[in-house]
Protein backbone atom coordinates (compact mmCIF):
# COMPACT_ATOMS: atom_id res chain seq x y z
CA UNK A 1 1.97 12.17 21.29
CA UNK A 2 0.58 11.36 17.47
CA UNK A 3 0.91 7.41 16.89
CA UNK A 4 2.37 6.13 13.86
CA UNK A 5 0.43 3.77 11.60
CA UNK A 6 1.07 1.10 8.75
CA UNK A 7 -0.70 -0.09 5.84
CA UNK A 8 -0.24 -3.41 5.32
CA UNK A 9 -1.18 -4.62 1.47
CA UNK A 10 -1.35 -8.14 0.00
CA UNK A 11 -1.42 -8.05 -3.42
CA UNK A 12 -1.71 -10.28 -5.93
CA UNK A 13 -0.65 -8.73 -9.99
CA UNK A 14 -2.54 -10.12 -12.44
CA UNK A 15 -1.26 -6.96 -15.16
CA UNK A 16 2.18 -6.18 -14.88
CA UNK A 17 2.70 -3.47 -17.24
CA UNK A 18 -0.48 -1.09 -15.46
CA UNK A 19 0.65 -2.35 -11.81
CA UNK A 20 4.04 -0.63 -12.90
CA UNK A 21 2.35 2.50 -13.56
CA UNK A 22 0.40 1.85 -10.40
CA UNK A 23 3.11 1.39 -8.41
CA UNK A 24 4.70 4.53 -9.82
CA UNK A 25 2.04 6.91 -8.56
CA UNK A 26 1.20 5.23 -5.37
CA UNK A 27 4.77 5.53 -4.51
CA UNK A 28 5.08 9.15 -4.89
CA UNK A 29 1.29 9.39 -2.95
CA UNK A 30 2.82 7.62 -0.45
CA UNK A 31 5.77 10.23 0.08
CA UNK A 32 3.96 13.17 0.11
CA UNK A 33 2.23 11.98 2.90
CA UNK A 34 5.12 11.04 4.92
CA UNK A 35 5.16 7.10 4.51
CA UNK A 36 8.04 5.58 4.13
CA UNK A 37 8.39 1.71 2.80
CA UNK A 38 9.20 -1.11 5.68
CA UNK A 39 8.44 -3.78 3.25
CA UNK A 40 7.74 -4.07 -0.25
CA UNK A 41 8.07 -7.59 -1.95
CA UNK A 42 10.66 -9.98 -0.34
CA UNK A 43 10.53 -13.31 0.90
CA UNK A 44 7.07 -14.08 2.74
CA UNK A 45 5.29 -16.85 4.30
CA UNK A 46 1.68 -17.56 4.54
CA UNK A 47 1.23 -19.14 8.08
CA UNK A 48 -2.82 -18.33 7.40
CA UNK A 49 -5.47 -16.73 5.18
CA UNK A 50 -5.32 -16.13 1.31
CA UNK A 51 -1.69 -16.03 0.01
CA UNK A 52 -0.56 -13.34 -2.24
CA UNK A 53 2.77 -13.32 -3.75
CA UNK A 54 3.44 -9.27 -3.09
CA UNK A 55 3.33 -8.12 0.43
CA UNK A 56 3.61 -4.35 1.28
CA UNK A 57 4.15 -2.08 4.51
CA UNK A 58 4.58 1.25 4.83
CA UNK A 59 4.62 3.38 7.76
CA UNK A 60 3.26 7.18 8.30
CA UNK A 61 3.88 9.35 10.79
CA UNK A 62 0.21 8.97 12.25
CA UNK A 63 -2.98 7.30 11.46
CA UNK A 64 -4.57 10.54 10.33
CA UNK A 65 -1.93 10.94 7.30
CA UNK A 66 -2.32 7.02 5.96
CA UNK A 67 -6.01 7.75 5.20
CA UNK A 68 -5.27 11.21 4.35
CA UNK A 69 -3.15 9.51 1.65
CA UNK A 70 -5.53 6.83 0.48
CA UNK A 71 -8.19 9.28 -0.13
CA UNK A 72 -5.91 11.60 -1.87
CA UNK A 73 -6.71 12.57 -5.59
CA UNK A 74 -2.73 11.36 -6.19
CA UNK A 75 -3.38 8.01 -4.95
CA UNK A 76 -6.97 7.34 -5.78
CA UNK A 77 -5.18 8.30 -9.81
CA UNK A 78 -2.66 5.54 -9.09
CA UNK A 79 -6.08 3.25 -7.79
CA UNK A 80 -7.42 3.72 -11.05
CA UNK A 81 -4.34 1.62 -12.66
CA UNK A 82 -4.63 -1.26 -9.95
CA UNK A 83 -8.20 -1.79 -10.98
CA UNK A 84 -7.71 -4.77 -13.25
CA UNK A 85 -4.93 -5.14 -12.99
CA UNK A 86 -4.41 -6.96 -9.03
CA UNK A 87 -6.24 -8.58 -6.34
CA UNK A 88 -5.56 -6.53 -3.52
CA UNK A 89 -6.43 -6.40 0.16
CA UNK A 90 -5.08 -3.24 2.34
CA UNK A 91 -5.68 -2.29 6.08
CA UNK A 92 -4.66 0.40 7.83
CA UNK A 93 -3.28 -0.11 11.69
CA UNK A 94 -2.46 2.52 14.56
CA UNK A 95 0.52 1.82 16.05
CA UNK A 96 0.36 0.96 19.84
């Protein structure tokens, strides 16, 4: 059975206009790769670590496809807008 996974993004925007376009692409990246958005923005609470005021999840339908989609030429074009323009820390996790 193929495990599921999440990325799980803390972001902080320091651009707003090229995280929009960011955002834009990565979004449709994300699709075409199965993921699907659990969390995106919303009401958060640092308990520990760095706090950033955007918090993102999105789960695929295994681990393979969430790196599959972070090394794909759509996403790695929507990277390109994010440089700059956000502080940004992103893991990947395998579901148990």
């Amino acid at each position: 059975m193929t495990k599921g996974a999440f990325w799980i993004a803390h972001v902080t925007v320091t651009d707003d206009e090229r995280y929009a376009r960011y955002a834009r692409i990565a979004t449709e990246a994300i699709a075409e790769h199965g993921g699907v958005f659990e969390a995106r923005g919303g009401r958060y609470r640092t308990m520990e670590g760095r706090e950033h005021a955007r918090n993102v999840v999105a789960r695929f339908p295994s681990f393979e496809a969430a790196v599959a989609c972070y090394e794909s030429p759509r996403y790695q074009e929507a990277l390109s807008h994010a440089a700059g323009a956000s502080e940004r820390d992103l893991v990947i996790v395998e579901m148990d």
